[in-house]
N, C-alpha and C. Protein backbone atom coordinates (compact mmCIF):
# COMPACT_ATOMS: atom_id res chain seq x y z
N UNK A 1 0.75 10.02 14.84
CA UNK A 1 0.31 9.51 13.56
C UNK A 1 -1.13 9.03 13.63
N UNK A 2 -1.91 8.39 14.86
CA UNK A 2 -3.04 8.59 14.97
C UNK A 2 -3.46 7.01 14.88
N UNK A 3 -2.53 6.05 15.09
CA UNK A 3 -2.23 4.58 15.13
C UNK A 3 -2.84 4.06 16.40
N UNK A 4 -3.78 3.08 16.50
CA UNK A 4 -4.29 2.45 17.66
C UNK A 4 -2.96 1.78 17.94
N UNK A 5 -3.40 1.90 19.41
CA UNK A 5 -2.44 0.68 20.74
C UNK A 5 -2.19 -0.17 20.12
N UNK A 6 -1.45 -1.23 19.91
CA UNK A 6 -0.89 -2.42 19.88
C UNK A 6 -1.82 -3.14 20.10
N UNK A 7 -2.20 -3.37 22.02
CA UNK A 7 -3.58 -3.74 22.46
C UNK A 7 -4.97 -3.29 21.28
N UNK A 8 -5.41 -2.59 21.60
CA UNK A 8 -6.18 -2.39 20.30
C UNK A 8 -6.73 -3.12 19.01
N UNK A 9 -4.93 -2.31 18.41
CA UNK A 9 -5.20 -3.01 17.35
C UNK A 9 -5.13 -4.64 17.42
N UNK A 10 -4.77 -5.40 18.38
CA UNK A 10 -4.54 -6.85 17.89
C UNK A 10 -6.17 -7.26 18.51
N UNK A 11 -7.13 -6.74 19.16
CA UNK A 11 -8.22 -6.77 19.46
C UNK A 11 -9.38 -6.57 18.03
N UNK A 12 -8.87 -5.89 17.13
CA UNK A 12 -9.34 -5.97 15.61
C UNK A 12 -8.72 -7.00 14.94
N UNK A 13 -7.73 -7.48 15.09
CA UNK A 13 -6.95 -8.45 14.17
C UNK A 13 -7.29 -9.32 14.60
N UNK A 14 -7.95 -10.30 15.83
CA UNK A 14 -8.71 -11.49 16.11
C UNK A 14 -9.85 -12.51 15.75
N UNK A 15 -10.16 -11.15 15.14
CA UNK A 15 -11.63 -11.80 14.09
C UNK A 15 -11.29 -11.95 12.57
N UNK A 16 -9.62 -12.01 12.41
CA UNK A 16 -9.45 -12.26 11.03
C UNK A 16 -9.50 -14.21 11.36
N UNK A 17 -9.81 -14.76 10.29
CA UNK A 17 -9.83 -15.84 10.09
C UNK A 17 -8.65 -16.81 9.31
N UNK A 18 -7.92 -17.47 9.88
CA UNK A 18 -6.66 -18.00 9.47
C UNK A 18 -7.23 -19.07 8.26
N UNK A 19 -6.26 -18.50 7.33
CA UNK A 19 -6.13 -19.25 5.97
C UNK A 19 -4.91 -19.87 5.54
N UNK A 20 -4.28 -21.25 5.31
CA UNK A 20 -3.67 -21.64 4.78
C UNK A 20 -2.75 -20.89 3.86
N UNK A 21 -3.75 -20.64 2.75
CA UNK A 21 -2.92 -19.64 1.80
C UNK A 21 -2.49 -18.36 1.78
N UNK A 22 -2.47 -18.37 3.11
CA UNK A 22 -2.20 -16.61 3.29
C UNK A 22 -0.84 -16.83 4.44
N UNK A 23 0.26 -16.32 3.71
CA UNK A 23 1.54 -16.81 4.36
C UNK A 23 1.60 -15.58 5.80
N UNK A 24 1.72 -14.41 5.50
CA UNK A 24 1.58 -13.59 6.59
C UNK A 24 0.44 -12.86 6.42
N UNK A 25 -0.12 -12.81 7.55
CA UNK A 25 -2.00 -12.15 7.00
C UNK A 25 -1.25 -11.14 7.87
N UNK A 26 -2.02 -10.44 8.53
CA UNK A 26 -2.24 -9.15 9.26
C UNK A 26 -1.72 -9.08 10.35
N UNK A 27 -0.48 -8.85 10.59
CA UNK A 27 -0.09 -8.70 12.36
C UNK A 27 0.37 -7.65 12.53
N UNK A 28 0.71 -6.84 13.71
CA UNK A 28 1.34 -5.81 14.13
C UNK A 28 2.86 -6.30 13.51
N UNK A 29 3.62 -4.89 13.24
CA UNK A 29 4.65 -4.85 12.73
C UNK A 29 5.03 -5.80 11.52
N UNK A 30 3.92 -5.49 10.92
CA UNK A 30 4.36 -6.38 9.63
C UNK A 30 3.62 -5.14 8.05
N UNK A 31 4.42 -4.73 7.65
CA UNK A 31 3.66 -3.71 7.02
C UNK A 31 3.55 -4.07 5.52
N UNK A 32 3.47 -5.58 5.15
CA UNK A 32 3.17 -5.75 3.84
C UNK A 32 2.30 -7.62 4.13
N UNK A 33 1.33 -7.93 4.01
CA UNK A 33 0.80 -9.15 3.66
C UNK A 33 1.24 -10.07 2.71
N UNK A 34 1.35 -11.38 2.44
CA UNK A 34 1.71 -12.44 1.60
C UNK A 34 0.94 -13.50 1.71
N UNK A 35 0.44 -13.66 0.54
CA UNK A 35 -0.33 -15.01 -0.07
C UNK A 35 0.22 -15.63 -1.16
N UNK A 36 -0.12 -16.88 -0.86
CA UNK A 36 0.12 -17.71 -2.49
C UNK A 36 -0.67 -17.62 -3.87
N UNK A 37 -0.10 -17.35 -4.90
CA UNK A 37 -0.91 -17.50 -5.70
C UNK A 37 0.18 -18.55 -7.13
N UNK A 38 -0.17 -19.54 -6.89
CA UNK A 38 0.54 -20.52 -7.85
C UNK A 38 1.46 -20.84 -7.28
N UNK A 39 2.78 -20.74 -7.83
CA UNK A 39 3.89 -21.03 -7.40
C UNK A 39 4.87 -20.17 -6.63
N UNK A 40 4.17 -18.64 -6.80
CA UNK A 40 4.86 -17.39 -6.56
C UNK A 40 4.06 -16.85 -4.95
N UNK A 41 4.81 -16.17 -4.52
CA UNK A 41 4.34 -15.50 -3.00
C UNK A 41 3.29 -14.43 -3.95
N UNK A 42 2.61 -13.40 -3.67
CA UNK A 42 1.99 -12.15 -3.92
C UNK A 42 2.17 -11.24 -2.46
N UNK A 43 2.96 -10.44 -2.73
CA UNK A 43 3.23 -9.81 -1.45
C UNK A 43 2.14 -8.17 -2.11
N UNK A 44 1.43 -7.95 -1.07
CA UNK A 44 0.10 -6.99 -0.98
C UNK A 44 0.64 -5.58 0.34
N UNK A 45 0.63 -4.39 -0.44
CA UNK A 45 0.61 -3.42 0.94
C UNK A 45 -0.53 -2.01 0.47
N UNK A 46 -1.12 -1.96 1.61
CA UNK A 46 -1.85 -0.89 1.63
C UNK A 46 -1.35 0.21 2.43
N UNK A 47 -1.57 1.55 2.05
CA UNK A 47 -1.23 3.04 2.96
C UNK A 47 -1.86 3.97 2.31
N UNK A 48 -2.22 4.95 3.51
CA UNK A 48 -2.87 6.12 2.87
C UNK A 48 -1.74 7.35 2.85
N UNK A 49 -2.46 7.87 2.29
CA UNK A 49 -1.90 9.52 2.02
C UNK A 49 -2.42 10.69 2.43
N UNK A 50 -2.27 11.20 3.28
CA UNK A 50 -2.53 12.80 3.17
C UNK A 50 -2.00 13.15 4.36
N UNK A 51 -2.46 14.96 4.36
CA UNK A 51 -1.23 15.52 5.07
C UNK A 51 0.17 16.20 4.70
N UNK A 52 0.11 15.96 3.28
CA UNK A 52 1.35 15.66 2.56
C UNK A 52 1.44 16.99 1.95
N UNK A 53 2.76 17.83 1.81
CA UNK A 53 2.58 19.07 0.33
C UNK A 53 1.65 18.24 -0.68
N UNK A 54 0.94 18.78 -1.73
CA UNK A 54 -0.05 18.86 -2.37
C UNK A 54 1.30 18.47 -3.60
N UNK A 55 2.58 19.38 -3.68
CA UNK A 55 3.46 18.99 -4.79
C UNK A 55 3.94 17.32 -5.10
N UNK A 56 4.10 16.77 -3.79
CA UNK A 56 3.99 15.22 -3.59
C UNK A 56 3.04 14.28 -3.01
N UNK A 57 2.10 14.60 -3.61
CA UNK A 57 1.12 13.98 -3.07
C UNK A 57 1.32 12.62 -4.16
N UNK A 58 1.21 12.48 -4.89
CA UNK A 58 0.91 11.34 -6.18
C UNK A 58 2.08 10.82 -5.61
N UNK A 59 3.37 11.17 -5.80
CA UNK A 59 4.74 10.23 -5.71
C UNK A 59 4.51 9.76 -4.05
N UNK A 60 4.37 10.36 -3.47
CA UNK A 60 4.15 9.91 -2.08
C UNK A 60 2.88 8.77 -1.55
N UNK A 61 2.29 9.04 -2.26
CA UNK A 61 0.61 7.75 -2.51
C UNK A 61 1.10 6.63 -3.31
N UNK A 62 2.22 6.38 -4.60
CA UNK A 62 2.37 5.49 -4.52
C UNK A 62 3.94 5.08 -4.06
N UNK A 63 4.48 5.74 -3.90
CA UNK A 63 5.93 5.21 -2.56
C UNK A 63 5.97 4.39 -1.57
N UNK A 64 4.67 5.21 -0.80
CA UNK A 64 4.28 4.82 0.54
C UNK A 64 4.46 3.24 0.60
N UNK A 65 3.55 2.61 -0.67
CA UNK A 65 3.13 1.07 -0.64
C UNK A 65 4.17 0.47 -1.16
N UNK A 66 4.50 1.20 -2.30
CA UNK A 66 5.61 0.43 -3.30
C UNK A 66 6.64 0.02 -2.47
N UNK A 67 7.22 0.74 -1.48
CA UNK A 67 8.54 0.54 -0.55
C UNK A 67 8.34 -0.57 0.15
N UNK A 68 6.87 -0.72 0.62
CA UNK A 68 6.11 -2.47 1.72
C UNK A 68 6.67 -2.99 1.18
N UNK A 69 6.43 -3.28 -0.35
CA UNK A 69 6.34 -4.43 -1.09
C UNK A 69 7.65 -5.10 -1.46
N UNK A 70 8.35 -3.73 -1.77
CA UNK A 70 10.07 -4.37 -2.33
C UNK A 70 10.98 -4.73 -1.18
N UNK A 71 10.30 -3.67 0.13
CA UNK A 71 11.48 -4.65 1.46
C UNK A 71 10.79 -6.02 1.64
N UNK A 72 10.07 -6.61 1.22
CA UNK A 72 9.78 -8.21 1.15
C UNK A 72 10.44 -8.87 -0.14
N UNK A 73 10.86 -7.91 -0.97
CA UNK A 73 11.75 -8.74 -1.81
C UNK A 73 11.00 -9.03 -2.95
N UNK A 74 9.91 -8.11 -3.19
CA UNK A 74 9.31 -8.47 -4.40
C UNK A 74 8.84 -6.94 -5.27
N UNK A 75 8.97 -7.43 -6.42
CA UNK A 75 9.25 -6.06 -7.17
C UNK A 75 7.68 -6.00 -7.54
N UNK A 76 7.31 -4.48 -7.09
CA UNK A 76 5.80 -4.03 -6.95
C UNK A 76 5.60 -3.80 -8.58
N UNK A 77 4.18 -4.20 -8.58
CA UNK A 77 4.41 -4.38 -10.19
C UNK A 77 2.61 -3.51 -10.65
N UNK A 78 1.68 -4.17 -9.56
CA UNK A 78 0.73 -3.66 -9.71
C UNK A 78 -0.06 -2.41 -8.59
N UNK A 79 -1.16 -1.61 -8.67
CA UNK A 79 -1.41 -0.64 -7.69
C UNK A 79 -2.82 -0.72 -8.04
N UNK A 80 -3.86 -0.37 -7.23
CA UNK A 80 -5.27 0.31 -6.88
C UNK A 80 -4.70 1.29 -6.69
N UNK A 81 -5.89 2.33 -6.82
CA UNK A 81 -5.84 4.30 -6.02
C UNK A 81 -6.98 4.52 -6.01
N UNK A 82 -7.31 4.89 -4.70
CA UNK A 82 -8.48 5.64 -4.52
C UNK A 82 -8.06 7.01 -3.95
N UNK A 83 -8.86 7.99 -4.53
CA UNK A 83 -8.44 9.55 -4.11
C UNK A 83 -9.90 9.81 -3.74
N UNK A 84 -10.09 10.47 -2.47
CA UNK A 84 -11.30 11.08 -1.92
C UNK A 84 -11.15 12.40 -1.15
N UNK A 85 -12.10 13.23 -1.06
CA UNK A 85 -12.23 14.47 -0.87
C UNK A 85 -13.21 15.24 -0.65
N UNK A 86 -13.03 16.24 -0.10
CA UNK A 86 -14.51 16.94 0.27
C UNK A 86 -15.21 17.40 -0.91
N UNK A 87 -16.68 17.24 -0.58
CA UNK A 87 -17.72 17.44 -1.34
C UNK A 87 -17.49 18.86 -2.52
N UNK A 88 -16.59 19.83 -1.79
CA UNK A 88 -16.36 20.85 -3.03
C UNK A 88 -14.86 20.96 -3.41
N UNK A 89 -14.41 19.82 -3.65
CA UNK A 89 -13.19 19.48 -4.17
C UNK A 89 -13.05 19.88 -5.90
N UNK A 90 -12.10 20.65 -6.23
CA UNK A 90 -12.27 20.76 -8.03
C UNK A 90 -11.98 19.70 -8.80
N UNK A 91 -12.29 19.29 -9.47
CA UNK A 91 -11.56 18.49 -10.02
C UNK A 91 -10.28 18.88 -10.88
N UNK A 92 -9.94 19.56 -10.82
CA UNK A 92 -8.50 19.71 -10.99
C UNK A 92 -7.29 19.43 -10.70
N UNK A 93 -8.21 19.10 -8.93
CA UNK A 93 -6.93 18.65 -7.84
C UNK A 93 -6.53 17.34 -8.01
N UNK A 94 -7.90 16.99 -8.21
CA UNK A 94 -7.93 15.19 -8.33
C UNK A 94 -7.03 15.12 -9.75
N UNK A 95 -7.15 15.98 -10.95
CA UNK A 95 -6.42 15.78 -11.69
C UNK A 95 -5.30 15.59 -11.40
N UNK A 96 -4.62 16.69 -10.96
CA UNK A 96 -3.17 17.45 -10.66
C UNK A 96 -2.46 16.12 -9.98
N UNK A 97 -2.95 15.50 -8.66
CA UNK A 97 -2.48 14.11 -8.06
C UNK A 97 -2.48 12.96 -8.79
N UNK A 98 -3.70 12.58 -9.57
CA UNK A 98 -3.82 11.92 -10.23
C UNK A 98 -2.49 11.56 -11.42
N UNK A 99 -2.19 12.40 -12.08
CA UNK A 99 -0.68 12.69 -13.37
C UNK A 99 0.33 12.41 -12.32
N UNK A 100 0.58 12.85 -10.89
CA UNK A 100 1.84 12.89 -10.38
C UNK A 100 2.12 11.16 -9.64
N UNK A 101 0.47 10.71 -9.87
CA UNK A 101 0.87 9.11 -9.59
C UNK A 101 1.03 8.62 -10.21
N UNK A 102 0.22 9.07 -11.75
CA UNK A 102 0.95 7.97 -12.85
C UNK A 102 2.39 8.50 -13.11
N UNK A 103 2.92 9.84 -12.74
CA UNK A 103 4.31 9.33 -13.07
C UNK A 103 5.16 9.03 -11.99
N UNK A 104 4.49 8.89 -11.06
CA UNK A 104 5.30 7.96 -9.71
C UNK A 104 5.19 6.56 -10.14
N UNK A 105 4.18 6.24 -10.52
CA UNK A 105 3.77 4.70 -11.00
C UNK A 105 4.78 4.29 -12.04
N UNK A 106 5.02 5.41 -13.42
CA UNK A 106 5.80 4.70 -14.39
C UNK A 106 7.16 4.91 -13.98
N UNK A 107 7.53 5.36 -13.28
CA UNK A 107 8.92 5.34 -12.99
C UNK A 107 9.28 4.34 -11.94
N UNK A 108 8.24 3.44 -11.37
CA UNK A 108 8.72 2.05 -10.85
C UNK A 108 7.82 0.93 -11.79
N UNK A 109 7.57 1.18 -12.90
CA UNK A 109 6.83 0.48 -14.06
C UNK A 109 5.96 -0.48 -12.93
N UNK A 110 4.80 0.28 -12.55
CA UNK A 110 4.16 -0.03 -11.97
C UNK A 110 2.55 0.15 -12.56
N UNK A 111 1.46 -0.65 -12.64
CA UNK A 111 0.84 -0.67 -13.64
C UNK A 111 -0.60 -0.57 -12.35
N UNK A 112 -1.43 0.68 -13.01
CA UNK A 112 -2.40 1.25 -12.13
C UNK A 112 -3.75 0.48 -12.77
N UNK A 113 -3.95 -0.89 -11.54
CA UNK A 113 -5.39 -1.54 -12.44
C UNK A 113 -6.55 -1.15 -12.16
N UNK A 114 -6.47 -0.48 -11.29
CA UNK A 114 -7.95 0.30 -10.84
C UNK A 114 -8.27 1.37 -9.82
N UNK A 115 -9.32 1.38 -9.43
CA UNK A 115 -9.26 3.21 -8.35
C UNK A 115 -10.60 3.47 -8.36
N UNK A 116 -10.69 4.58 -7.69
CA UNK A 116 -12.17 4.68 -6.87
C UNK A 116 -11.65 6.40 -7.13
N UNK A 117 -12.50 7.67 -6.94
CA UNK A 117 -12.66 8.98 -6.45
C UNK A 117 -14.07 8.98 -6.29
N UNK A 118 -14.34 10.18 -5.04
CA UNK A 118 -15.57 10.64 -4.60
C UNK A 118 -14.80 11.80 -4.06
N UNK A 119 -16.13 12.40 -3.48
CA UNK A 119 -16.08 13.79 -3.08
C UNK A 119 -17.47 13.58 -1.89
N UNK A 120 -16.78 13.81 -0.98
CA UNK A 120 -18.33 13.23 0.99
C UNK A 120 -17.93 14.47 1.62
N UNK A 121 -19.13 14.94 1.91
CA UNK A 121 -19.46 15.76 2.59
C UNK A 121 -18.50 16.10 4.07
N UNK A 122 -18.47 14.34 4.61
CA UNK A 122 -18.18 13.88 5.57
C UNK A 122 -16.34 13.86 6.14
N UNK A 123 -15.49 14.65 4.80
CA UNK A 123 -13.95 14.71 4.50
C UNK A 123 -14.01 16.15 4.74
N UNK A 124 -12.63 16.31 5.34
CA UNK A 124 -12.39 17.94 4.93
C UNK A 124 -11.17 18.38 4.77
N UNK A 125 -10.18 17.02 3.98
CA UNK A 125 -9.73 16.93 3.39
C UNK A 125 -8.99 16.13 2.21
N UNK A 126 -8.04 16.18 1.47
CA UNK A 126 -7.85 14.76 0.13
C UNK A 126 -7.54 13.82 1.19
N UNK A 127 -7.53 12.82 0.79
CA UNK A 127 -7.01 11.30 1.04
C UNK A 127 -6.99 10.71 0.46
N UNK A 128 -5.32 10.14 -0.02
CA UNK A 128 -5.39 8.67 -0.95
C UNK A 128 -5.24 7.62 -0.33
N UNK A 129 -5.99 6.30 -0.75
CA UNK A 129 -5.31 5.21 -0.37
C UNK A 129 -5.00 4.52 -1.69
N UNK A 130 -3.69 3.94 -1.58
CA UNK A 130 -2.94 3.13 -2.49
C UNK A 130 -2.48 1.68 -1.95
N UNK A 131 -2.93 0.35 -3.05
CA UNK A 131 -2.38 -0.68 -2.73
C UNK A 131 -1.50 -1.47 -3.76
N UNK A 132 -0.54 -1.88 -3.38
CA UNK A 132 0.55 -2.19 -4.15
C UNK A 132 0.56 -3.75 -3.88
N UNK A 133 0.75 -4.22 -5.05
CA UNK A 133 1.69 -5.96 -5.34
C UNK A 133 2.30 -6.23 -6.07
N UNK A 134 3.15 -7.42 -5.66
CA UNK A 134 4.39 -7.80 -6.09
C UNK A 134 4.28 -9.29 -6.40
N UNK A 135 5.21 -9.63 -7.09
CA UNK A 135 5.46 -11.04 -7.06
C UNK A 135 6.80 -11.64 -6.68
N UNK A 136 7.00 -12.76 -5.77
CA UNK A 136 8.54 -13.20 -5.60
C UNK A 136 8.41 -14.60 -5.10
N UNK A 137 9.59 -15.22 -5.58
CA UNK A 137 9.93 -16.27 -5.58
C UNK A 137 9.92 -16.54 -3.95
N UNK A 138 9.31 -17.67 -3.04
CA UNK A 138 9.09 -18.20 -1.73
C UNK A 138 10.36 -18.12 -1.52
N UNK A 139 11.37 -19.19 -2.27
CA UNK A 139 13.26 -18.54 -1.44
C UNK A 139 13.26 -17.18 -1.67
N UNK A 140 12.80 -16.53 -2.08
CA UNK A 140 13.59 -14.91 -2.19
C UNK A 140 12.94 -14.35 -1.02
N UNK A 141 11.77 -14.62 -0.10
CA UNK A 141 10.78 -13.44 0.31
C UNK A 141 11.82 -13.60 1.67
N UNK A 142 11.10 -11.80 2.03
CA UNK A 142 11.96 -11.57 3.10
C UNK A 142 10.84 -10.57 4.14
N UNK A 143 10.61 -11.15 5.39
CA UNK A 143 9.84 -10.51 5.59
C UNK A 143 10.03 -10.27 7.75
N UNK A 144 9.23 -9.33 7.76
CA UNK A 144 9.82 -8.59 8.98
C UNK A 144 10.12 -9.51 10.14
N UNK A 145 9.47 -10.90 9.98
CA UNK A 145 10.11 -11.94 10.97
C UNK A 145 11.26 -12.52 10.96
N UNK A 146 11.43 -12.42 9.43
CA UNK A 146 12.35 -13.54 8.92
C UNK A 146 13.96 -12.70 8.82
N UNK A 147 13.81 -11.39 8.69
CA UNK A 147 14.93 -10.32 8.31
C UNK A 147 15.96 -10.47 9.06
N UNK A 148 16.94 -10.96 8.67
CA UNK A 148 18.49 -10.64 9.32
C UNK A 148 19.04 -9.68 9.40
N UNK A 149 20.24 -9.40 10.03
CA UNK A 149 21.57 -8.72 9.70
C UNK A 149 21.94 -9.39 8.36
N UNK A 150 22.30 -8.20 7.65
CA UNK A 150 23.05 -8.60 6.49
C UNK A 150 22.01 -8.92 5.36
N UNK A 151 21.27 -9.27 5.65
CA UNK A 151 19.97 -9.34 4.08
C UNK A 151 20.02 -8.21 3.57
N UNK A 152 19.95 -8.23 1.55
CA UNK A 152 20.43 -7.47 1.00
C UNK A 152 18.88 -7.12 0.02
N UNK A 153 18.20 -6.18 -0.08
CA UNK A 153 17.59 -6.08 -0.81
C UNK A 153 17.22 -4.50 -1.68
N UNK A 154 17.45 -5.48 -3.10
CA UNK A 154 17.97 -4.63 -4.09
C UNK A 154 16.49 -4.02 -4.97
């Protein structure tokens, strides 16, 4: 999959800076983040896309994240998308992915607040990245430390 070492990666994750309000920031094996915002957790996941049939590309760009978010127990509500691609990309393609995320998106009534496309020289092929959030109640969150046997999430 093309994933740094463990070692590695926790050699990048050292220079994050610990914040109070950030309930789980960035660790290995934790594939969705949580912060406070008011009274509610905001559970945050990022993943890219590609590689993928071209037929699922959209449902698969926003799956990928949406799934972080709800095994923490919070129903993904909002998304970013950025779609990028090589410099002689049609725009058609970007279309074509583009429709198959918004109807990946409305079928988890998931609401797309913003996004990025380009086309770099420097690609030589699509890539999406998609980030998904949620909101959930602090008793409800469930998260890869905390996960039992038997936790049920619906």
């Amino acid at each position: 999959m093309g994933k740094l070492a463990n070692k590695e990666l926790q050699k990048m994750l050292n220079c994050i800076k610990k914040d109070e309000r950030v309930l789980v920031p960035p660790m290995i094996g934790y594939d969705a983040g949580v912060h406070r915002l008011g009274g509610n957790c905001v559970v945050v996941a990022t993943d890219p896309c590609m590689d993928v049939p071209e037929d699922w590309f959209g449902w698969l760009l926003i799956n990928y994240a949406a799934s972080d978010v709800a095994l923490s127990g919070a129903k993904p509500q909002f998304c970013t998308v950025t779609l990028l691609g090589p410099r002689q990309t049609k725009p058609s393609r970007f279309q074509k992915i583009m429709k198959q995320t918004c109807q990946a998106a409305d079928e988890l009534n998931i609401a797309i607040v913003r996004g990025h496309t380009g086309m770099y020289d420097s690609l030589r092929d699509t890539v999406g990245v998609c980030t998904v959030y949620g909101t959930v109640e602090p008793k409800r969150l469930i998260t890869a430390g905390g996960a039992k046997p038997g936790d049920l999430v619906l």
